[in-house]
C-alpha atoms as a PDB file:
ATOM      1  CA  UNK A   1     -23.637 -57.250  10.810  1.00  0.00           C
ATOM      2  CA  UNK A   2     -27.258 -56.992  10.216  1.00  0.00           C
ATOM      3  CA  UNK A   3     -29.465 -54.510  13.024  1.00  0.00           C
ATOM      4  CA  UNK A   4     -32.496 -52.405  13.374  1.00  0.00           C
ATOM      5  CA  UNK A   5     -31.714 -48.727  12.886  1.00  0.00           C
ATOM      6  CA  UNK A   6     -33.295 -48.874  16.067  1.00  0.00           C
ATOM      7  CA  UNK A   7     -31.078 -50.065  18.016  1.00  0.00           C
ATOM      8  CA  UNK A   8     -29.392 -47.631  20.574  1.00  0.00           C
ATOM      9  CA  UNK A   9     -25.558 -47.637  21.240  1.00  0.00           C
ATOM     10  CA  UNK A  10     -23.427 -49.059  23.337  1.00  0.00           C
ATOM     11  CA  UNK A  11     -21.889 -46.471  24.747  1.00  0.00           C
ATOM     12  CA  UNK A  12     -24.571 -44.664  25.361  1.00  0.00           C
ATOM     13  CA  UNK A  13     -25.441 -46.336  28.433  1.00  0.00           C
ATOM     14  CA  UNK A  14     -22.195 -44.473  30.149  1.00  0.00           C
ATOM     15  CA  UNK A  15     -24.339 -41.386  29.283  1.00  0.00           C
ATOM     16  CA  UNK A  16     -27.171 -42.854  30.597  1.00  0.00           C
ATOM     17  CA  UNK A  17     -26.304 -44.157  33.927  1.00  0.00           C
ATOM     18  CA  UNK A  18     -24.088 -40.280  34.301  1.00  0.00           C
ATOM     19  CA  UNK A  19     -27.134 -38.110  33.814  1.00  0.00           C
ATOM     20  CA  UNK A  20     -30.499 -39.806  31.677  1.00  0.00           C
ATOM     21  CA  UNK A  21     -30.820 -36.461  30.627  1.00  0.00           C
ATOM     22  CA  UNK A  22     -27.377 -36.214  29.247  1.00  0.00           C
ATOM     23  CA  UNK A  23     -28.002 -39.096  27.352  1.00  0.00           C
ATOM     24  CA  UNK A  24     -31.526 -38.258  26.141  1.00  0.00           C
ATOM     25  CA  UNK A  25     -29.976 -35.279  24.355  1.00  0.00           C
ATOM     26  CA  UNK A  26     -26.972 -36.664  22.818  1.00  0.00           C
ATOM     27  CA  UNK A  27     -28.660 -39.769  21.499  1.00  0.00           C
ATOM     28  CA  UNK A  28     -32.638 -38.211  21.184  1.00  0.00           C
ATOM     29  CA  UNK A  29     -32.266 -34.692  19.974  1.00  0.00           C
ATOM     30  CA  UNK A  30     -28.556 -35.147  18.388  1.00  0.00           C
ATOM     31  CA  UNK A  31     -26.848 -32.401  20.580  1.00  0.00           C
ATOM     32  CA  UNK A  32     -22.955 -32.672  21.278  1.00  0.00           C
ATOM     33  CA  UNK A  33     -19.803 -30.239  22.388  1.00  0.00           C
ATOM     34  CA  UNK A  34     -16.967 -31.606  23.105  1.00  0.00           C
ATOM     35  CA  UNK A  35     -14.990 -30.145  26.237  1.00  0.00           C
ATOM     36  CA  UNK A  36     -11.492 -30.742  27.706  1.00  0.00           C
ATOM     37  CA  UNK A  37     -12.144 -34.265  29.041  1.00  0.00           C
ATOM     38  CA  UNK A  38     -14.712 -35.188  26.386  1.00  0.00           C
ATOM     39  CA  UNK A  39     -11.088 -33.994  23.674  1.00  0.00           C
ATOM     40  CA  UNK A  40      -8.920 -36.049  25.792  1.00  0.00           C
ATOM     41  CA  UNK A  41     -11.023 -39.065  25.654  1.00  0.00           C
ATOM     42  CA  UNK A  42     -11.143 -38.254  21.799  1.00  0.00           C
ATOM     43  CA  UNK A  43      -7.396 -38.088  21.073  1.00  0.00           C
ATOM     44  CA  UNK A  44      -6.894 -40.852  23.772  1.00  0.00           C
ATOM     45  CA  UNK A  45      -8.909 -43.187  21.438  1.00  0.00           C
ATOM     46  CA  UNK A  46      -7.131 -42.456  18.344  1.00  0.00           C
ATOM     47  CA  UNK A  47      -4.504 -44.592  19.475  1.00  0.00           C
ATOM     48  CA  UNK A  48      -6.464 -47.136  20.897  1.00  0.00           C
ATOM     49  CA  UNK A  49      -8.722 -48.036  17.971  1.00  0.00           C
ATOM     50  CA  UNK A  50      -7.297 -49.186  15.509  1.00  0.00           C
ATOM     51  CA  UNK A  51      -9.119 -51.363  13.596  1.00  0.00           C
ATOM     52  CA  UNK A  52      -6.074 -52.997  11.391  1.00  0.00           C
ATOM     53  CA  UNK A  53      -4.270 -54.743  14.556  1.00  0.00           C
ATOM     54  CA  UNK A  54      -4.622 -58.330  15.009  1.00  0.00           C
ATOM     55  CA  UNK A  55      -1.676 -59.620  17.118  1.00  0.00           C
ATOM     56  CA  UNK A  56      -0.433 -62.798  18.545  1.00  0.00           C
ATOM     57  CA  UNK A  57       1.253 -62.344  22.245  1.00  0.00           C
ATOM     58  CA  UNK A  58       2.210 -65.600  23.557  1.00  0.00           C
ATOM     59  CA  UNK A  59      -1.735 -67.620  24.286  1.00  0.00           C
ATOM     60  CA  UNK A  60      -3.023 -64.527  23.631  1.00  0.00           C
ATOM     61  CA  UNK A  61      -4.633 -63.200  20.599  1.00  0.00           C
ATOM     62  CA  UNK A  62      -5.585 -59.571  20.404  1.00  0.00           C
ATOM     63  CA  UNK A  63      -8.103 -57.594  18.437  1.00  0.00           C
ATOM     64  CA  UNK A  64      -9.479 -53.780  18.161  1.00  0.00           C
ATOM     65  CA  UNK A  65     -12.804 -52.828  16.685  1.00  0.00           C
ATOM     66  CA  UNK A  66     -14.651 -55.527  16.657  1.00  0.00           C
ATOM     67  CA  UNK A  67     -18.536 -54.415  15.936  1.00  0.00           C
ATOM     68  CA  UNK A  68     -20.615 -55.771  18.648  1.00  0.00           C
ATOM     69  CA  UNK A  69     -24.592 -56.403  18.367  1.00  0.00           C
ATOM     70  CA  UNK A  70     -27.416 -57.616  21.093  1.00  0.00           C
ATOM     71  CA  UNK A  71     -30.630 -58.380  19.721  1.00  0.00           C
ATOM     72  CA  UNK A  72     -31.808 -59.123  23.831  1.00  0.00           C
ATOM     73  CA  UNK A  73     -30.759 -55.772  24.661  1.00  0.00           C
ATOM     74  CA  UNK A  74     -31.095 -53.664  21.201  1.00  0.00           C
ATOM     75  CA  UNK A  75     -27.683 -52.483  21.476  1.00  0.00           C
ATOM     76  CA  UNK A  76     -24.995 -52.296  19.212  1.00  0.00           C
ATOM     77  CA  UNK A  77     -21.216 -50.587  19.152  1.00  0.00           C
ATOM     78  CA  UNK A  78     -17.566 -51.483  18.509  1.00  0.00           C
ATOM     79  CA  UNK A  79     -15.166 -52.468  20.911  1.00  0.00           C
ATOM     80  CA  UNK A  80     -11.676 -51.039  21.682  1.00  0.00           C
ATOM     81  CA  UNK A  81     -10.016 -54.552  22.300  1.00  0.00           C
ATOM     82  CA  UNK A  82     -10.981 -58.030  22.760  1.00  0.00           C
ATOM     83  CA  UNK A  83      -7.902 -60.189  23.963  1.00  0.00           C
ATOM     84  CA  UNK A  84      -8.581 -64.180  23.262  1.00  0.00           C
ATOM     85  CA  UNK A  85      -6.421 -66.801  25.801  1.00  0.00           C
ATOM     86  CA  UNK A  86      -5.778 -70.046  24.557  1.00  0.00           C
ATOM     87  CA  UNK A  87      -7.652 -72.816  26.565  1.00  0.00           C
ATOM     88  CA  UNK A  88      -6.172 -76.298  27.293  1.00  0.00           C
ATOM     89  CA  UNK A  89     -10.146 -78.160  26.584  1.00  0.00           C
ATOM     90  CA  UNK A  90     -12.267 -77.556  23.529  1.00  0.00           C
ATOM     91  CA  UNK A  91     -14.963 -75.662  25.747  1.00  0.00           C
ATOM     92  CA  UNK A  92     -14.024 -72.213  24.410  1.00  0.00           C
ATOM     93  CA  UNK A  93     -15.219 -70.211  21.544  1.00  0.00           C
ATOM     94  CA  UNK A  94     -13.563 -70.724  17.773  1.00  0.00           C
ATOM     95  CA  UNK A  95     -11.959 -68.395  15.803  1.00  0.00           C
ATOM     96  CA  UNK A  96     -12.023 -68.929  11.860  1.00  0.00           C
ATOM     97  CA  UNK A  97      -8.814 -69.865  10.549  1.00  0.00           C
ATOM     98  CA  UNK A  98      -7.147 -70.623  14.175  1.00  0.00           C
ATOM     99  CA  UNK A  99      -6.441 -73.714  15.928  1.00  0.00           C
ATOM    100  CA  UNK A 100      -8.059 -74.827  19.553  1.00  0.00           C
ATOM    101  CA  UNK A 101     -10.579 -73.021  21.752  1.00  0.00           C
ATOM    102  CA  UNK A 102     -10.444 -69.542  23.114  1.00  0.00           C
ATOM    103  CA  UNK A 103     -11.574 -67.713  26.426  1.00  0.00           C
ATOM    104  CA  UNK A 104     -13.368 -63.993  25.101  1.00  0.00           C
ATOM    105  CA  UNK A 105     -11.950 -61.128  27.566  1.00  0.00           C
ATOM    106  CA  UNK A 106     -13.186 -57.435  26.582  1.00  0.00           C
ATOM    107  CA  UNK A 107     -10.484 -54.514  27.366  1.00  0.00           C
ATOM    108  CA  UNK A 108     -12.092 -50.769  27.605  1.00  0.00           C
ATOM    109  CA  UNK A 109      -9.591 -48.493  27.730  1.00  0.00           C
ATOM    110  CA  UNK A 110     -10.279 -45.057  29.749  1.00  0.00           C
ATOM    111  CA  UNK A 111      -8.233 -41.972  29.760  1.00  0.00           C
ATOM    112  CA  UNK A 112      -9.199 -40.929  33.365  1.00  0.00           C
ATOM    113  CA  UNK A 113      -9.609 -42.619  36.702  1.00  0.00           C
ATOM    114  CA  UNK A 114     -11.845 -44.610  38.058  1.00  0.00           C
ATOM    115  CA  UNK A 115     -15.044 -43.417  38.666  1.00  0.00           C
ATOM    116  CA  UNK A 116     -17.214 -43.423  41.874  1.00  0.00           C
ATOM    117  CA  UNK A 117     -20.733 -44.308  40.001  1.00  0.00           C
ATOM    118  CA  UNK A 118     -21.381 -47.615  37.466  1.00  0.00           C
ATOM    119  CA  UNK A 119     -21.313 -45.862  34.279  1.00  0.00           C
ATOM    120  CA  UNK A 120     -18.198 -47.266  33.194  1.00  0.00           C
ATOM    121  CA  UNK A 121     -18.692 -50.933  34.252  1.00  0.00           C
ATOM    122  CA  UNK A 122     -21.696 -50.819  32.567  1.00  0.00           C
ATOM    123  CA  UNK A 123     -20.461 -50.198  28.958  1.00  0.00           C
ATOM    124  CA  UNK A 124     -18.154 -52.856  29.738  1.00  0.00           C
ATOM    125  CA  UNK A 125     -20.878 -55.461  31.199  1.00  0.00           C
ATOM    126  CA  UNK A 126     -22.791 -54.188  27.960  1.00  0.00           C
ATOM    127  CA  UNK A 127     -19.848 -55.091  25.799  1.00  0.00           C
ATOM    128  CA  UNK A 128     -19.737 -58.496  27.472  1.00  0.00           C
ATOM    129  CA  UNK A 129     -23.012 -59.401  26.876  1.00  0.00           C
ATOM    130  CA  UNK A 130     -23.123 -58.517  23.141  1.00  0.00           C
ATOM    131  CA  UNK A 131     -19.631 -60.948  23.026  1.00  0.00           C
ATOM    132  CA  UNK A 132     -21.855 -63.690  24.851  1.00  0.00           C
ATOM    133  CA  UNK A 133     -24.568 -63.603  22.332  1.00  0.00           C
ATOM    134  CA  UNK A 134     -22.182 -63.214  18.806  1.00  0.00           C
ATOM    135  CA  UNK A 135     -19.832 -66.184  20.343  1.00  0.00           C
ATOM    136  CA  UNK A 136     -22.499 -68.401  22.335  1.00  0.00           C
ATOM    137  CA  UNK A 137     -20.071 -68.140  25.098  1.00  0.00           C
ATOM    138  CA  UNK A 138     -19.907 -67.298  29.263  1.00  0.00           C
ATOM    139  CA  UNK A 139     -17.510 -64.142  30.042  1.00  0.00           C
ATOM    140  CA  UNK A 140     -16.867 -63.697  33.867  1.00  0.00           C
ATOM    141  CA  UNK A 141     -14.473 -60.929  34.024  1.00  0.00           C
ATOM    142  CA  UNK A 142     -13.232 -57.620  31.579  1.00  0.00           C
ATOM    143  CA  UNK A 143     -10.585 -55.011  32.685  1.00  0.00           C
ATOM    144  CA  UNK A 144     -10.540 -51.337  32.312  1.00  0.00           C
ATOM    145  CA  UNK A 145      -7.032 -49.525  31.068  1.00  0.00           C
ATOM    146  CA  UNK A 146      -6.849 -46.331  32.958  1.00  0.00           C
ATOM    147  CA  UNK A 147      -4.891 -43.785  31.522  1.00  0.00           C
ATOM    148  CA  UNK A 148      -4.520 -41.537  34.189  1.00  0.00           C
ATOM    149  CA  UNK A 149      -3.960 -45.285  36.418  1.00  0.00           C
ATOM    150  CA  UNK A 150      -1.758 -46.931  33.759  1.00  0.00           C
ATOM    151  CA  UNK A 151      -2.271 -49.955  34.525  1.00  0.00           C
ATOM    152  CA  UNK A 152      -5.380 -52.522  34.289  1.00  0.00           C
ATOM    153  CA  UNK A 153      -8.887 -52.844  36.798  1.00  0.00           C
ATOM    154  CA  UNK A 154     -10.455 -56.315  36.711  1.00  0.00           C
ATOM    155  CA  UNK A 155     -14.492 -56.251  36.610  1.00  0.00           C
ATOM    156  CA  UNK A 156     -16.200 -58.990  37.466  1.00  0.00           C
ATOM    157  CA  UNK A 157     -19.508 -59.488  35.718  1.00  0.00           C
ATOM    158  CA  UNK A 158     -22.106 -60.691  38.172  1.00  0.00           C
ATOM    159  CA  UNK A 159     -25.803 -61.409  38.308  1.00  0.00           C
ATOM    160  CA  UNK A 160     -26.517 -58.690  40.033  1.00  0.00           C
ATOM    161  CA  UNK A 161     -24.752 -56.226  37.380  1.00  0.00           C
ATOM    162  CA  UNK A 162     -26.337 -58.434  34.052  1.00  0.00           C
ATOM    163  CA  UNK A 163     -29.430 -57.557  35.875  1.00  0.00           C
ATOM    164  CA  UNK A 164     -28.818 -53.865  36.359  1.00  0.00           C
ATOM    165  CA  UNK A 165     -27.805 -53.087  32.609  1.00  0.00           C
ATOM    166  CA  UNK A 166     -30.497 -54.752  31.057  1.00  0.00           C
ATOM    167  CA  UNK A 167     -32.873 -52.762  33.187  1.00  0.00           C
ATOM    168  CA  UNK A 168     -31.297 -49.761  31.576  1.00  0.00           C
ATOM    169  CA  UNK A 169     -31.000 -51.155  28.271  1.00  0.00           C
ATOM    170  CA  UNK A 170     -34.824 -51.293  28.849  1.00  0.00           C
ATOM    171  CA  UNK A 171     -35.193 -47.860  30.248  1.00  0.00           C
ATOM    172  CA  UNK A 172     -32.988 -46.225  27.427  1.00  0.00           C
ATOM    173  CA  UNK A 173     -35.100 -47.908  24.474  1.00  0.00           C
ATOM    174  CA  UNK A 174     -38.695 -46.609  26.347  1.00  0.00           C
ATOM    175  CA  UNK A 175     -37.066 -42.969  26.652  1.00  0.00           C
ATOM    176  CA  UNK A 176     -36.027 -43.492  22.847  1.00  0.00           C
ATOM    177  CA  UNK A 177     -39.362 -45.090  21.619  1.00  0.00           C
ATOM    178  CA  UNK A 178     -41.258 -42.335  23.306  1.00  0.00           C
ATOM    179  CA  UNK A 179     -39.013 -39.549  22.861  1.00  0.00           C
ATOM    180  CA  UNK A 180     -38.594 -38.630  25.771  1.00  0.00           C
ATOM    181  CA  UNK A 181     -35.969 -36.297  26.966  1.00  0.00           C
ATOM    182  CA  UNK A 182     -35.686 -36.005  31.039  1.00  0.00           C
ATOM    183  CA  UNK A 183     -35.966 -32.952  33.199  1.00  0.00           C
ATOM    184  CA  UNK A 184     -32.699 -31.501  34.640  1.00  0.00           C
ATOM    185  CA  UNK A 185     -31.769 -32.457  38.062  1.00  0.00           C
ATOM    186  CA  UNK A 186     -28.959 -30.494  39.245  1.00  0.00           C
ATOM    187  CA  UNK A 187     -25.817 -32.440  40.714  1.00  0.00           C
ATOM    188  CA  UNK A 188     -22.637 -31.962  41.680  1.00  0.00           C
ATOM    189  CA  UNK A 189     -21.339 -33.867  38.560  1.00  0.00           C
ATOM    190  CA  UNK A 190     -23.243 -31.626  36.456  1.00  0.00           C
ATOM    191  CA  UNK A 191     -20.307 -28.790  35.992  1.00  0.00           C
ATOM    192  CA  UNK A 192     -18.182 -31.767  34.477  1.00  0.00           C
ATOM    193  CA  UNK A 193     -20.913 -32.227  31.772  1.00  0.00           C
ATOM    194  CA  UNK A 194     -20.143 -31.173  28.204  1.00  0.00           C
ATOM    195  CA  UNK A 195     -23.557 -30.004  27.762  1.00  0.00           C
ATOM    196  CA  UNK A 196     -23.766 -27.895  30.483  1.00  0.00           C
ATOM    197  CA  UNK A 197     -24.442 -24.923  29.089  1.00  0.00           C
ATOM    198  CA  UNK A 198     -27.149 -26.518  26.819  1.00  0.00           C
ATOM    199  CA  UNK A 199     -28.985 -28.523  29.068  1.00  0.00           C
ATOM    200  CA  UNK A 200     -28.879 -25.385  31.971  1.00  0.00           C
ATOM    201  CA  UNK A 201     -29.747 -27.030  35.251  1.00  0.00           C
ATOM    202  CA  UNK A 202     -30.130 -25.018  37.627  1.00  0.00           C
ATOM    203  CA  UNK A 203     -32.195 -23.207  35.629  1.00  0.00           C
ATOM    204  CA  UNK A 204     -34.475 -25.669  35.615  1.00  0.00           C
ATOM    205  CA  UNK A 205     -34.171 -26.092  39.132  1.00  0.00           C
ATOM    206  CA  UNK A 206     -34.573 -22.452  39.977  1.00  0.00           C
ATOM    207  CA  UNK A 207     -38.007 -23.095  37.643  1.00  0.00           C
ATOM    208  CA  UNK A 208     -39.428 -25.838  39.945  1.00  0.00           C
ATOM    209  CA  UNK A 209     -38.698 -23.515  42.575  1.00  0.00           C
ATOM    210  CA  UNK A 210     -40.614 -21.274  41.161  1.00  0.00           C
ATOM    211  CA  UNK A 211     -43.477 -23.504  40.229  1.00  0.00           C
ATOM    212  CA  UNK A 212     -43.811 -24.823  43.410  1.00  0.00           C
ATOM    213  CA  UNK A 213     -44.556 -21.301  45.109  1.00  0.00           C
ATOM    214  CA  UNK A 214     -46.548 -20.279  42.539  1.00  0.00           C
ATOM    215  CA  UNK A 215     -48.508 -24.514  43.177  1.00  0.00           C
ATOM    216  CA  UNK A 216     -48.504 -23.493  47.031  1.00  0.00           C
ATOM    217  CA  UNK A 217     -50.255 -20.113  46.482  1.00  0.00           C
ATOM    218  CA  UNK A 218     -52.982 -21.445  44.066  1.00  0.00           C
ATOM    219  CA  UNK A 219     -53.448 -24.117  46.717  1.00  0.00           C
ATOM    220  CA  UNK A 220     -53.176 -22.371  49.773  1.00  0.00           C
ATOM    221  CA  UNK A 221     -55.448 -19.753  47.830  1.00  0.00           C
ATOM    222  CA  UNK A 222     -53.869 -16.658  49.246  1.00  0.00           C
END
């Protein structure tokens, strides 16, 4: 698989649609620590990637890290599991050294619930699109595996949502270009973040607080 070192990666955009500034310094300035959840997600994967099974369940084929690439969006990663279903016409995607055609379903397994923002569906809309593009194919729907769940969450990939990601595809590679790492903006999400104590908040916020007094008197010229 062929890419500019350019490109940004896929799962980034989880990051980005979470907190830009999350994902401006894992991906921009190289900054990570790992905390409970971030571990769990870790060892979670373990068992989820690996990249030696290719099985055969009924019209089903199964795969685990497959590298995925979009030129479009500048985006490349590896996915945790691509299932194949057998089609009865000869309108689905081929698969070297297999008979008949083949419906492309991405599976992104999770060790959590789901969540109340996009950043998950995302990554998996992301992962869909790079499938489209290596396979020349349509993909309608993926599913999530929540661990915490146990069980599988369809996603439907509509216009609407193509739309969305690429706009952030587009807004990640400008921050990246540019350099560009975002202010903080405290949130309620922010005491999950890994980076926490790096990136410091409300810090920043008690700063603009501070800068804005110290605007209002220059202004007001007290």
């Amino acid at each position: 698989m062929e890419f500019n070192m350019d490109y940004l990666m896929i799962s980034g955009i989880q990051h980005f649609v979470f907190c830009p500034r999350q994902w401006a310094l894992i991906h921009i300035e190289q900054i990570w620590k790992d905390n409970v959840k971030t571990f769990k997600g870790h060892k979670f994967h373990e068992k989820v990637d690996d990249p030696y099974v290719f099985e055969k369940r009924g019209e089903r084929i199964i795969s685990r890290s497959i590298p995925l690439i979009s030129h479009e969006l500048s985006l490349v990663g590896v996915s945790d599991c691509i299932e194949f279903y057998v089609r009865n016409d000869n309108l689905g995607v081929k698969i070297k050294g297999r008979e008949g055609s083949y419906d492309v379903i991405p599976i992104e397994y999770k060790v959590g619930d789901i969540k109340d923002d996009e950043s998950d569906i995302s990554q998996l809309c992301v992962q869909a699109i790079c499938l489209e593009e290596m396979f020349d194919t349509k993909i309608k729907k993926g599913y999530f595996y929540y661990g915490k769940l146990r069980r599988r969450v369809e996603v439907e990939f509509t216009e609407e949502l193509r739309k969305n990601v690429k706009e952030l595809a587009k807004k990640m590679k400008y921050y990246f270009d540019n350099g560009v790492t975002p202010k903080a903006c405290y949130k309620k999400h922010c005491v999950s973040c890994s980076l926490y104590d790096i990136c410091l908040p409300k810090l920043n916020r008690s700063y603009t607080k501070v800068k804005n007094y110290i605007d209002s008197y220059w202004i007001s010229g007290s």
